[in-house]
Protein backbone atom coordinates (compact mmCIF):
# COMPACT_ATOMS: atom_id res chain seq x y z
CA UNK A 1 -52.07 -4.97 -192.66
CA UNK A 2 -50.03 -8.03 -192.70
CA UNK A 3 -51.87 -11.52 -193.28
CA UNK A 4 -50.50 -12.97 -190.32
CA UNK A 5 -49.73 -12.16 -186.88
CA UNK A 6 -51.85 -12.00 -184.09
CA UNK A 7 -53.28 -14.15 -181.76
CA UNK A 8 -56.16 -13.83 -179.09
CA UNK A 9 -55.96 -16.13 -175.83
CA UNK A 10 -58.88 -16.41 -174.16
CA UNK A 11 -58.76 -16.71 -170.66
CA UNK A 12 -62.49 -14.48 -169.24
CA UNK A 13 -64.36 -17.41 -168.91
CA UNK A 14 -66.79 -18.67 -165.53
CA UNK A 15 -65.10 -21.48 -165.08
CA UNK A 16 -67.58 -22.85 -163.13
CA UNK A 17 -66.89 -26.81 -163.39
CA UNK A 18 -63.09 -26.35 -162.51
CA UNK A 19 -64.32 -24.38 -158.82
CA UNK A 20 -61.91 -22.10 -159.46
CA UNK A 21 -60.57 -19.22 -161.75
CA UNK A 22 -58.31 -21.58 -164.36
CA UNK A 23 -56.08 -18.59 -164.93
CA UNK A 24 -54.91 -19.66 -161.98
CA UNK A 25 -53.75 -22.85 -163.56
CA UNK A 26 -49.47 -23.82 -162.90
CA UNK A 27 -47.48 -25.63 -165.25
CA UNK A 28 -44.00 -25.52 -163.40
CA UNK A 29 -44.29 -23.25 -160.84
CA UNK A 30 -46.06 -20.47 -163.24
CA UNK A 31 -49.27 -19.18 -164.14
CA UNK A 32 -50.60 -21.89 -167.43
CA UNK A 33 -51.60 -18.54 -169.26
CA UNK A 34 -48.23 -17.12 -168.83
CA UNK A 35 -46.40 -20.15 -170.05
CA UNK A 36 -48.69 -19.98 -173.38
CA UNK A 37 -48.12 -16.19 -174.11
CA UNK A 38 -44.31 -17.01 -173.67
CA UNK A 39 -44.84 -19.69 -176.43
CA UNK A 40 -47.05 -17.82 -178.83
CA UNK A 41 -44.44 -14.99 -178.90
CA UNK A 42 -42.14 -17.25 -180.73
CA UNK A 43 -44.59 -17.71 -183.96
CA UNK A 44 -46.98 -14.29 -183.28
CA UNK A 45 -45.69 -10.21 -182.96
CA UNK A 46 -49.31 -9.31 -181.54
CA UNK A 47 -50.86 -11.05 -178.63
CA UNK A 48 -53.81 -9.96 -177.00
CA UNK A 49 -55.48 -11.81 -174.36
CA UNK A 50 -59.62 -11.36 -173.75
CA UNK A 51 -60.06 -11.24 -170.04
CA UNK A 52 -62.00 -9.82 -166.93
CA UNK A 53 -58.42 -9.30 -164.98
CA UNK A 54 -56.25 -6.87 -166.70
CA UNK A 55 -53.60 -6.63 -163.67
CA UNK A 56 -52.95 -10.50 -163.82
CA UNK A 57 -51.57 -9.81 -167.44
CA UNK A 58 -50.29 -6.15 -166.44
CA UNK A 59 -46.32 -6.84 -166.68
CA UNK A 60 -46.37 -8.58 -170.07
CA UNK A 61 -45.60 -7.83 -173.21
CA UNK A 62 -49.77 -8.11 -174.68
CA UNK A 63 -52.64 -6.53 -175.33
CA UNK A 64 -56.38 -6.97 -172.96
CA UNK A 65 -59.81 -6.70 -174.17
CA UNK A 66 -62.86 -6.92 -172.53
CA UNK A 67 -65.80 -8.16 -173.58
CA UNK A 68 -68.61 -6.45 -175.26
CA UNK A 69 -70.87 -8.98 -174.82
CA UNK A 70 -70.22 -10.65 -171.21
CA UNK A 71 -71.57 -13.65 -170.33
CA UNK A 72 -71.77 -15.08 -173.48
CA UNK A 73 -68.98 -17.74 -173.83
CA UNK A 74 -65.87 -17.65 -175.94
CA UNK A 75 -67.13 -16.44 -178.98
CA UNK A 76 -67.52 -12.95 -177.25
CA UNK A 77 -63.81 -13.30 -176.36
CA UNK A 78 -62.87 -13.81 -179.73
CA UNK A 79 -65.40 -10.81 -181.15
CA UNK A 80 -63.38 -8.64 -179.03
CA UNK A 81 -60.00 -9.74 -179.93
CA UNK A 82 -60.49 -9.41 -183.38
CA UNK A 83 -61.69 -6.17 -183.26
CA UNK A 84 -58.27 -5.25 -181.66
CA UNK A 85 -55.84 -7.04 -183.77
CA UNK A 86 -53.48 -6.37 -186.20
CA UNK A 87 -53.78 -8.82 -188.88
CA UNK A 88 -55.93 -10.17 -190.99
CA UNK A 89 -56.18 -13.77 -189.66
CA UNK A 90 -55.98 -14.01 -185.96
CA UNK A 91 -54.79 -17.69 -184.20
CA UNK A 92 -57.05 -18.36 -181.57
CA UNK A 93 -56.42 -20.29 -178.14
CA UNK A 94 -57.97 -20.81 -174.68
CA UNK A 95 -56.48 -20.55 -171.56
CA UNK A 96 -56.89 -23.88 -170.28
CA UNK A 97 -55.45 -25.59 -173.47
CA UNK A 98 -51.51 -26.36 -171.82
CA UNK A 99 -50.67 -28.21 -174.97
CA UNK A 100 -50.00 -25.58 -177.44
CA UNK A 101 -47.74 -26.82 -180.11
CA UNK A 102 -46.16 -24.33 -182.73
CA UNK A 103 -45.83 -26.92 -185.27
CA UNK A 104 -49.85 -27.26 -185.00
CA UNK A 105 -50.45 -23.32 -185.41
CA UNK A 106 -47.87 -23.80 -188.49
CA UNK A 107 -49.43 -26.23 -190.06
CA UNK A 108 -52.56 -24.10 -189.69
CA UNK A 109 -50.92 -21.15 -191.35
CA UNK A 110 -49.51 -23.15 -194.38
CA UNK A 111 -52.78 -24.41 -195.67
CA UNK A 112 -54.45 -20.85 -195.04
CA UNK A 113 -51.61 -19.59 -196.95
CA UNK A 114 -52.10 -21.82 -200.01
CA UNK A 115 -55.52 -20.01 -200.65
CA UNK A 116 -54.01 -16.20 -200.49
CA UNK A 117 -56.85 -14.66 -202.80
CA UNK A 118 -59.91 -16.96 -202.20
CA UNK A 119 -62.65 -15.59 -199.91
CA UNK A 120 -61.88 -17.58 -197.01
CA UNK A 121 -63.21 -16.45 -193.03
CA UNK A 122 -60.56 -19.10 -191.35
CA UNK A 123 -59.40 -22.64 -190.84
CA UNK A 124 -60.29 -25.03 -188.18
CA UNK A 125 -59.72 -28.58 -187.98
CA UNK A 126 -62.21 -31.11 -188.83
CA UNK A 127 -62.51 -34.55 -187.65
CA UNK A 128 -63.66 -37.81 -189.25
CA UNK A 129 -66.33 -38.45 -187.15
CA UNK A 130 -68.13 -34.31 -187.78
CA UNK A 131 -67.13 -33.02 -185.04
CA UNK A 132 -64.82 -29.48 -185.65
CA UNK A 133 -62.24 -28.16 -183.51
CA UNK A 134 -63.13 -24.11 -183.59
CA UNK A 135 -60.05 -23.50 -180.85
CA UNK A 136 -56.21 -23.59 -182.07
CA UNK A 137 -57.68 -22.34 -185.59
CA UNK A 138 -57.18 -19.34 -187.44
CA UNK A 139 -60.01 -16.37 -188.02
CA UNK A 140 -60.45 -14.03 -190.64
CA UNK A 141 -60.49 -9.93 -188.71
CA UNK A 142 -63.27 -9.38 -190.53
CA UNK A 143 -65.69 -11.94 -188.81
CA UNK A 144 -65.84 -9.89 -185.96
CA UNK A 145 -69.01 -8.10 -187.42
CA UNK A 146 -70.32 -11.47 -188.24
CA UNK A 147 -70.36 -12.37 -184.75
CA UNK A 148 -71.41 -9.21 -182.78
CA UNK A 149 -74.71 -9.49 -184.96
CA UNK A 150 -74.99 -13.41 -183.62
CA UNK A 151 -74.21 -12.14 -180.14
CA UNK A 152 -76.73 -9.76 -180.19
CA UNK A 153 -79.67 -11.92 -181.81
CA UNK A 154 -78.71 -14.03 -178.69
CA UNK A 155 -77.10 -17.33 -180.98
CA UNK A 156 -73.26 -17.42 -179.62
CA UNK A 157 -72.50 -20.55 -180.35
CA UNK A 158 -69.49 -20.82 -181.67
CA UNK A 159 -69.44 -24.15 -183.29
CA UNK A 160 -72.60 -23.65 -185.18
CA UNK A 161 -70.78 -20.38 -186.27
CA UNK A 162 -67.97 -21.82 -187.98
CA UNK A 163 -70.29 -24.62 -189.36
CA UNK A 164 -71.83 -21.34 -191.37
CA UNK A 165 -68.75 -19.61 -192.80
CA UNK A 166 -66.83 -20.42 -194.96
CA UNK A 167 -63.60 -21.97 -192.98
CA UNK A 168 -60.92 -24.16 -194.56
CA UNK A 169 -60.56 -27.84 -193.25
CA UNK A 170 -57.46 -29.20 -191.54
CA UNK A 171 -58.37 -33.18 -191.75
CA UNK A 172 -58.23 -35.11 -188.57
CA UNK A 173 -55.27 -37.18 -190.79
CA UNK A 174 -53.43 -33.60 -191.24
CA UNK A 175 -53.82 -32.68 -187.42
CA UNK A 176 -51.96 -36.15 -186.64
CA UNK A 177 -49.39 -35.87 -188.68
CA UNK A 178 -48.45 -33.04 -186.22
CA UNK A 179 -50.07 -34.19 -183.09
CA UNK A 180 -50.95 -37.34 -183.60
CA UNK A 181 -53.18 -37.76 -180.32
CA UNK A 182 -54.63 -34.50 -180.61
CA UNK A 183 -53.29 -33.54 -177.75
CA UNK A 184 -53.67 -29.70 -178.78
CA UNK A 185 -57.51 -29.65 -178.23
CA UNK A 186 -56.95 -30.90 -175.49
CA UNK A 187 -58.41 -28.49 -172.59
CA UNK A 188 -59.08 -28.54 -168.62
CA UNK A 189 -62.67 -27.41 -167.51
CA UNK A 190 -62.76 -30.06 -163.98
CA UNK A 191 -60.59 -30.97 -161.31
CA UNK A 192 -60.93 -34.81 -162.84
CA UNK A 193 -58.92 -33.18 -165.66
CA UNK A 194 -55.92 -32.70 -163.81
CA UNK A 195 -54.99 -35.64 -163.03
CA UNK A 196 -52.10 -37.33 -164.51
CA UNK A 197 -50.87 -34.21 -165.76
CA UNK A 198 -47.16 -33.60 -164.67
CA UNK A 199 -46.17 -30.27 -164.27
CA UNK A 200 -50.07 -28.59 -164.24
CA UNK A 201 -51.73 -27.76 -160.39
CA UNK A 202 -54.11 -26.25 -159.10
CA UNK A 203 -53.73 -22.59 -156.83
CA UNK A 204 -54.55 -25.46 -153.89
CA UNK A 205 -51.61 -27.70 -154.91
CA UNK A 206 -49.51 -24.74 -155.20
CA UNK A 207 -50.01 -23.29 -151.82
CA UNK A 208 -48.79 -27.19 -150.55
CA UNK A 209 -45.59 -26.36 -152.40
CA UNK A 210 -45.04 -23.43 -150.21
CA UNK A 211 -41.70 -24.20 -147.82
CA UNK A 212 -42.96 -23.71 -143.93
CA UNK A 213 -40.99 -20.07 -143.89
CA UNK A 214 -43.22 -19.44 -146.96
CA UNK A 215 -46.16 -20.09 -145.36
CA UNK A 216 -45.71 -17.98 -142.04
CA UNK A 217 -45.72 -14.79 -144.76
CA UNK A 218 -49.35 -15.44 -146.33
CA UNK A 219 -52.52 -14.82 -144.26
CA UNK A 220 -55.73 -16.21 -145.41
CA UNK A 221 -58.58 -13.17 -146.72
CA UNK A 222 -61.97 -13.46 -147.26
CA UNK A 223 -63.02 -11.79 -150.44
CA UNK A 224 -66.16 -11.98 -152.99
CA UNK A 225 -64.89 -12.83 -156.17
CA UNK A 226 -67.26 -11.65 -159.60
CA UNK A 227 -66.73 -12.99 -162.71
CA UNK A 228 -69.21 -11.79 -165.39
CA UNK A 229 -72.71 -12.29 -164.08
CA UNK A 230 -71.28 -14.99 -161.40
CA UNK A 231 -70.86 -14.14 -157.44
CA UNK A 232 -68.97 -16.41 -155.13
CA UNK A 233 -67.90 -15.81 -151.52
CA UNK A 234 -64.24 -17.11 -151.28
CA UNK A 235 -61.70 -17.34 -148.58
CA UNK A 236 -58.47 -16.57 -150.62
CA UNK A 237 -54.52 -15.68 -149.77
CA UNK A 238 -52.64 -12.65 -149.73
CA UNK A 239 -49.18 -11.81 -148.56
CA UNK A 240 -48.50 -10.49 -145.03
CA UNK A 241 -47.33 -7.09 -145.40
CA UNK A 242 -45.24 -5.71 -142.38
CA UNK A 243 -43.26 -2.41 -141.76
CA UNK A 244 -39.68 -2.56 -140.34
CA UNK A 245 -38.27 1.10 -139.22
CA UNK A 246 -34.12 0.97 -138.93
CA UNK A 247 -33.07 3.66 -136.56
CA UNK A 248 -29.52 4.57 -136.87
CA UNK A 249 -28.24 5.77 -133.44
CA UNK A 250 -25.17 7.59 -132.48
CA UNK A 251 -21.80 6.08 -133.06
CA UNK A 252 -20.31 3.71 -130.05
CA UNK A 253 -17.91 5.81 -127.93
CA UNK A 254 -19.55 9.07 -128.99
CA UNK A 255 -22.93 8.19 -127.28
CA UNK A 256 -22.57 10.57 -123.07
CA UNK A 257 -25.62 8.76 -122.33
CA UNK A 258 -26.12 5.36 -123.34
CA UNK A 259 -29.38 4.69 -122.21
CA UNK A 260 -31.04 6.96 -124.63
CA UNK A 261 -28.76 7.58 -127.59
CA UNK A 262 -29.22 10.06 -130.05
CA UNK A 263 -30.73 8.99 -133.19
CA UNK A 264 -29.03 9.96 -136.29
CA UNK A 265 -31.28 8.93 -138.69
CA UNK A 266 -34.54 6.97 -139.29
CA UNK A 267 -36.50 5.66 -142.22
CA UNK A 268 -39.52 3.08 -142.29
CA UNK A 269 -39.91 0.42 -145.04
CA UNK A 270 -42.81 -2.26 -146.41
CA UNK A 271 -41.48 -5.62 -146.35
CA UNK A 272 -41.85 -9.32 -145.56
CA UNK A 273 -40.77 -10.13 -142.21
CA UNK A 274 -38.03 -12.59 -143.17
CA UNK A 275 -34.49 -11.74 -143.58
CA UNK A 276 -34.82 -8.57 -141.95
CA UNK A 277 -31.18 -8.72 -140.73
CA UNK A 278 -29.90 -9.09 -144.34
CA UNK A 279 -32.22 -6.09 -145.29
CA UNK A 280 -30.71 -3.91 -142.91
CA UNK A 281 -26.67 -4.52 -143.98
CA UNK A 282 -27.73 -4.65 -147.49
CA UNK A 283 -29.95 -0.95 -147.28
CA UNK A 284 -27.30 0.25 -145.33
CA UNK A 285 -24.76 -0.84 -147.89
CA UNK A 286 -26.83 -0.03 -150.76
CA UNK A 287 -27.73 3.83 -149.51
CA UNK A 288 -24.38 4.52 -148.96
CA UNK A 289 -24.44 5.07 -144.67
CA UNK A 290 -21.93 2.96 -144.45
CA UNK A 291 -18.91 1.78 -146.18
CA UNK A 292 -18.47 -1.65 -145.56
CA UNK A 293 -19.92 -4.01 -142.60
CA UNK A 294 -16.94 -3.17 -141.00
CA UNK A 295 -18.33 0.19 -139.57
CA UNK A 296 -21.19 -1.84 -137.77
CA UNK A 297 -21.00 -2.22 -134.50
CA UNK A 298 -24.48 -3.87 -133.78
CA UNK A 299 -27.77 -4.46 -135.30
CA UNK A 300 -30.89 -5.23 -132.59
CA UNK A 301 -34.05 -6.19 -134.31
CA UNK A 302 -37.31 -6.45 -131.77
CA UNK A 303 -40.80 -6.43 -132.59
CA UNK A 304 -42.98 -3.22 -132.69
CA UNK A 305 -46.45 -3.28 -133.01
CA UNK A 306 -49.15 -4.06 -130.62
CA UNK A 307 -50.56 -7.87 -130.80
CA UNK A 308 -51.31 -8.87 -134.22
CA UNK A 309 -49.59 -5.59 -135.87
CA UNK A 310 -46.75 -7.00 -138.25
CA UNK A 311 -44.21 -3.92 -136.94
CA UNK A 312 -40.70 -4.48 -136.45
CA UNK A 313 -37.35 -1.92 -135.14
CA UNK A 314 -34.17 -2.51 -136.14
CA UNK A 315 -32.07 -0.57 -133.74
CA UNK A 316 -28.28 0.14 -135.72
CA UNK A 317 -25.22 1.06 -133.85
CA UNK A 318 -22.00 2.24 -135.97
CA UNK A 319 -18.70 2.10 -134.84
CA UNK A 320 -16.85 5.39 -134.01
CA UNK A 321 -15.79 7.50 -137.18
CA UNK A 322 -18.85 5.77 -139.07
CA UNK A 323 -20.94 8.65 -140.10
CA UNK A 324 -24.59 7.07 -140.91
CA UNK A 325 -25.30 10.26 -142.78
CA UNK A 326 -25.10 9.25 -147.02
CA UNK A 327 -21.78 8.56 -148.30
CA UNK A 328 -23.23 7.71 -151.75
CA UNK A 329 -21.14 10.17 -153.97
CA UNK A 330 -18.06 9.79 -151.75
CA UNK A 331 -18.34 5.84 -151.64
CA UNK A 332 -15.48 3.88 -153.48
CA UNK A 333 -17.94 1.23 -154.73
CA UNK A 334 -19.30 3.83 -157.04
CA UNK A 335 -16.80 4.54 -159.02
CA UNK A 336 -16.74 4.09 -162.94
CA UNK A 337 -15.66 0.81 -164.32
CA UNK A 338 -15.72 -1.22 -167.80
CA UNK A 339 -18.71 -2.04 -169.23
CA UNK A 340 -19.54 -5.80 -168.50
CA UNK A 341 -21.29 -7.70 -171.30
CA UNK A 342 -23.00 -10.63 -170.08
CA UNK A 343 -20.82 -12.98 -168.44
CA UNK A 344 -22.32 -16.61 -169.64
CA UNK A 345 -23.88 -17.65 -172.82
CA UNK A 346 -27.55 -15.99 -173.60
CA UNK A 347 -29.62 -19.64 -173.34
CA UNK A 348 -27.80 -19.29 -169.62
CA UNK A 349 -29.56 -16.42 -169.04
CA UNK A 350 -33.19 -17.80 -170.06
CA UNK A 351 -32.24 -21.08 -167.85
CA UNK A 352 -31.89 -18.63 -164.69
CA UNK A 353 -35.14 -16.74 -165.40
CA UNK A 354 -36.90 -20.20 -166.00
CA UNK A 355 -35.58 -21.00 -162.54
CA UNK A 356 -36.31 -17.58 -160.81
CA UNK A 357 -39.91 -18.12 -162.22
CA UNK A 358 -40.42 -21.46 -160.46
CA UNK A 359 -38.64 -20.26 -157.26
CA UNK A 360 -41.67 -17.55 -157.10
CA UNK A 361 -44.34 -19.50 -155.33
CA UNK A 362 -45.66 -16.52 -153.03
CA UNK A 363 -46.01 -14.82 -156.10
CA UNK A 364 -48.06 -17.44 -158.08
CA UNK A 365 -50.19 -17.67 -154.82
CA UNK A 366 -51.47 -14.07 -154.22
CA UNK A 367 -49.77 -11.96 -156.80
CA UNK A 368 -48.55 -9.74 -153.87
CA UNK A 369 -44.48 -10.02 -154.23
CA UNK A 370 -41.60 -9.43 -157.01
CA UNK A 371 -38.81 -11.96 -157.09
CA UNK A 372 -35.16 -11.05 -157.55
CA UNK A 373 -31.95 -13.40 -157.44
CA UNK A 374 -27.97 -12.83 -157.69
CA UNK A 375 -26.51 -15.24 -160.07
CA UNK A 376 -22.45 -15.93 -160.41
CA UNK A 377 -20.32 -15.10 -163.31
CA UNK A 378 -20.52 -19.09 -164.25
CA UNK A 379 -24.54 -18.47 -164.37
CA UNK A 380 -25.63 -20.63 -161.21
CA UNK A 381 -28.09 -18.89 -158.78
CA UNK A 382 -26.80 -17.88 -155.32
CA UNK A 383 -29.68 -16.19 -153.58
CA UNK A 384 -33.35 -16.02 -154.55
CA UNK A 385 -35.56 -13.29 -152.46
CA UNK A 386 -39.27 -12.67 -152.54
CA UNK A 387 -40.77 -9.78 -151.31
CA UNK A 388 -43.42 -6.68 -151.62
CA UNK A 389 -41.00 -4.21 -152.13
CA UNK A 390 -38.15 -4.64 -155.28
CA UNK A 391 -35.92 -2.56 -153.32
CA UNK A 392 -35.86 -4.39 -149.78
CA UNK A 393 -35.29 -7.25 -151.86
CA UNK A 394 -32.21 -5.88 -153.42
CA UNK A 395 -31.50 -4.69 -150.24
CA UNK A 396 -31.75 -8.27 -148.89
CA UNK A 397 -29.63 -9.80 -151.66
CA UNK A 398 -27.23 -7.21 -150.56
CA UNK A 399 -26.82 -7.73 -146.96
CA UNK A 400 -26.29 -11.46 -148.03
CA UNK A 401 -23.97 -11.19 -149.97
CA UNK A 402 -21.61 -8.91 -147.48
CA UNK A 403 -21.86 -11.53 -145.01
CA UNK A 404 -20.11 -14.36 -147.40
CA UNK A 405 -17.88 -11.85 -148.48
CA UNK A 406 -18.11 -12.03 -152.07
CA UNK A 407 -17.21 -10.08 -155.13
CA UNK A 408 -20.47 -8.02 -156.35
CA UNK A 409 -18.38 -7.40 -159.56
CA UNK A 410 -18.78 -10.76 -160.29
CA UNK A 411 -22.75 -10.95 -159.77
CA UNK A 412 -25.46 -10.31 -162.06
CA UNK A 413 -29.38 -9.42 -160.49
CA UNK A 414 -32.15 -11.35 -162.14
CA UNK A 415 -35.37 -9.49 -161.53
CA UNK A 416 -38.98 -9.90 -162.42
CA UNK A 417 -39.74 -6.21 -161.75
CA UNK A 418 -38.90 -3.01 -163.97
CA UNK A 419 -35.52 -1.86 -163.47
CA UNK A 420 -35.75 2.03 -162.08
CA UNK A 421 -32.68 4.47 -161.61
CA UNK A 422 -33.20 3.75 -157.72
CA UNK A 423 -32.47 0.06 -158.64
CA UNK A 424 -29.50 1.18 -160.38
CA UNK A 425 -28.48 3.63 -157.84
CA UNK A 426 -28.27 1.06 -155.41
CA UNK A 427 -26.28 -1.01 -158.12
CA UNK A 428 -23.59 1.59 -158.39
CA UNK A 429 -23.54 1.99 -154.66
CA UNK A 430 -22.48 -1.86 -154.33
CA UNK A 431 -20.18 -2.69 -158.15
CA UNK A 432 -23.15 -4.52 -159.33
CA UNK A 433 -22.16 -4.66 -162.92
CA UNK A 434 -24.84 -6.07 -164.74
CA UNK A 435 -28.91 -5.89 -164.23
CA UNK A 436 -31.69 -8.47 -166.13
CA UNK A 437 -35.10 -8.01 -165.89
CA UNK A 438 -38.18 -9.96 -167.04
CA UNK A 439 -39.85 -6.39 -167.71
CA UNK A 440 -39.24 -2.62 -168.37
CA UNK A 441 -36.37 -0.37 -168.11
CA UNK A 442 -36.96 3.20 -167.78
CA UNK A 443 -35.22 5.98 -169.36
CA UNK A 444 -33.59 7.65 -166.04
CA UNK A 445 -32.36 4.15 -165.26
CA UNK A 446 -30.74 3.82 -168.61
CA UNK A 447 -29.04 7.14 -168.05
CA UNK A 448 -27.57 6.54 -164.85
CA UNK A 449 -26.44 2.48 -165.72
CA UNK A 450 -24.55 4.60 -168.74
CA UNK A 451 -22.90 7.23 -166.82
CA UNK A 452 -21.30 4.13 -164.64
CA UNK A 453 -20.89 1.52 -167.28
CA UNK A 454 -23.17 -1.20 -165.90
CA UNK A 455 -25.19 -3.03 -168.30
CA UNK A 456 -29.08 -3.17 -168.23
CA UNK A 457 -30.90 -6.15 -169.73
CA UNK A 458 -34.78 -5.85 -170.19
CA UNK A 459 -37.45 -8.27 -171.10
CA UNK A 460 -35.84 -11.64 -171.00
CA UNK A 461 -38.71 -13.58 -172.76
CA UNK A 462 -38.98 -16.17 -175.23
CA UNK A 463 -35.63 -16.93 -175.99
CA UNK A 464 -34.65 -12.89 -176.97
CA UNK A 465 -33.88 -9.56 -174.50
CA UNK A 466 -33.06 -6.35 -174.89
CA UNK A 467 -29.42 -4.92 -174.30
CA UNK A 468 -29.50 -0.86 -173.52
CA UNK A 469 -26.85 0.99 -174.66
């Protein structure tokens, strides 16, 4: 087991003097416990985060625990992540701490490692007036025995804890040298403690930053939210869901009675009820039913549902000789050509996912939407789309695009969702040459970018990605 290596973030507690969950903290536009696992993955392999909400953590690259012991403040947080980790010291942080410095957790590491056969259990910082610092510190793995017994017998407190073991000093004059205001302990537990903090909100600030358009595709829910032993009745935000059926009808000039074409084919879709005129080009473009915007003659789109249902129709007409049925395998855009590699320098690349991340505000807000973006060969973004479904909002990138007329083998799609063969299907149906992704890439997907030669890029975090061959 290596020495080094792990870290825990601790992000399951009440919050109950901040009035809200503080993993719902922003820095920039994204969630404050995202922003720290991206910077812990540049000094630790093994992250694992101790929380009551697994899916808020669900599409990156950690570990979750629970704890064993609920309800009984951090040190049951760190009992469970040491239980799961892989080394033999584990680095320690809370959620609410924004001021993580890598220098600090170095510094940390360096002392530890001066002392590699003494009987140590950690090293926290201790400062000249008594008081210890038992977050941003390194503990030994094999504490976590030590403290289920205390959280059993009922004594959790963690300072008193580390005050009993025996833990290696940083000085207070050591812990300035690298932060010389201490600004690494420093953490957010009330609203107060927001204040003159540039670049850290609240979920309340964030829904201000929402753009008017923004905020016609949120709906306010009432929910009960339980954290631990703690009930509260909240009215929260979620994104407004609709359903948009395109209904391709018979070609103009085939049609012997125009009042109630034939319909040649039909297909219903989740999405947000923005854009829907780009979806429609761009699906139609994408699934290979038509060949270019040329062969449409008109798109009508019209509300559907009763009063309050979110329901839309998009009513297609082709022009005569369009088909409508799939052209995908017959399409010209299809065909084979050389593999791209990645048309602008890699930091580029992080730049455009640091700015797709801020652009995502319905996302921070309710969770509820991926976020995917067309960037030019010179790396600037061109089109940023939110919405529930990855593939409308593809589809709406697509249908975009068509209209100004511009190269797709000059593109590249930024995406914060896995990348799935029916992404790169509609890829190939378009010339989309190469595909980034904050997350996965499947196997299928891989096969299929291969057979065409476009280039998949996965899990652009943290200054590093992965190129499949």
């Amino acid at each position: 087991m290596p020495r080094f290596g792990s870290a825990i973030l601790l992000a399951g507690g009440k919050s109950r003097r901040m009035g809200f969950d503080k993993q719902t903290l922003e820095t920039h536009g994204e969630p404050l416990p995202h922003a720290l696992i991206r910077r812990l993955q540049g000094c630790f392999d093994d992250i694992i985060v101790a929380t009551n909400d697994v899916a808020f953590y669900a599409a990156l690259p950690v570990r979750t625990v629970s704890d064993r012991y609920p309800g009984r403040g951090p040190m049951a947080g760190i009992e469970a992540g040491l239980r799961a980790a892989g080394s033999d010291f584990v680095y320690v942080l809370a959620c609410d701490m924004p001021f993580y410095d890598a220098a600090f957790s170095d510094a940390l590491r360096q002392k530890l490692s001066a002392f590699p056969n003494a009987e140590i259990d950690g090293i926290i910082t201790c400062l000249a007036d008594g008081r210890i610092e038992p977050f941003n510190a390194f503990y030994g793995k094999h504490l976590a025995a030590d403290m289920a017994h205390c959280l059993e017998a009922g004594y959790p407190s963690l300072t008193q804890f580390c005050r009993d073991r025996h833990m290696l000093c940083l000085t207070e004059a050591e812990a300035r040298a690298v932060s010389p205001d201490l600004a690494v302990f420093r953490n957010l537990n009330r609203p107060d403690d927001l204040a003159g903090l540039a670049g850290i909100a609240s979920p309340a600030d964030s829904r201000n930053r929402l753009t008017k358009a923004e905020s016609a595709l949120v709906k306010p829910v009432e929910v009960v939210r339980v954290t631990g032993d703690l009930s509260q009745h909240l009215t929260d935000t979620a994104i407004d869901e609709a359903t948009i059926t395109i209904v391709v009808l018979e070609s103009t000039g085939v049609v012997k009675e125009p009042q109630s074409p034939a319909v040649r084919f039909s297909a219903s879709f989740s999405a947000l009820a923005e854009r829907l005129d780009d979806f429609v080009r761009g699906y139609l473009l994408s699934a290979g039913r038509v060949r270019s915007l040329s062969d449409i003659d008109s798109i009508e789109i019209r509300p559907a549902g009763d009063d309050g249902e979110n329901e839309w129709q998009a009513a297609v007409r082709l022009h005569a000789g369009a088909c409508g049925d799939s052209l995908r395998n017959e399409s010209p855009l299809g065909q084979r050509f050389v593999t791209p590699d990645l048309p602008f320098p890699a930091d580029r690349l992080f730049h455009l996912f640091a700015e797709l991340d801020g652009a995502g505000h319905l996302f921070h807000l309710t969770g509820g939407t991926h976020v995917l973006a067309l960037a030019d060969k010179e790396g600037r973004l061109l089109d940023i789309v939110q919405d529930v479904s990855r593939h409308v909002a593809l589809d709406k990138l697509i249908g975009k695009a068509a209209i100004e007329r511009r190269s797709f083998a000059d593109l590249v799609l930024l995406a914060s969702c896995r990348l799935t063969a029916s992404i790169v299907d509609k890829a190939i149906a378009v010339g989309l040459p190469v595909l980034a992704s904050r997350a996965a890439v499947t196997t299928l997907a891989v096969t299929r970018a291969r057979a065409h030669h476009i280039r998949l890029i996965g899990f652009v975090r943290s200054g590093r990605f992965n190129i499949y061959l």
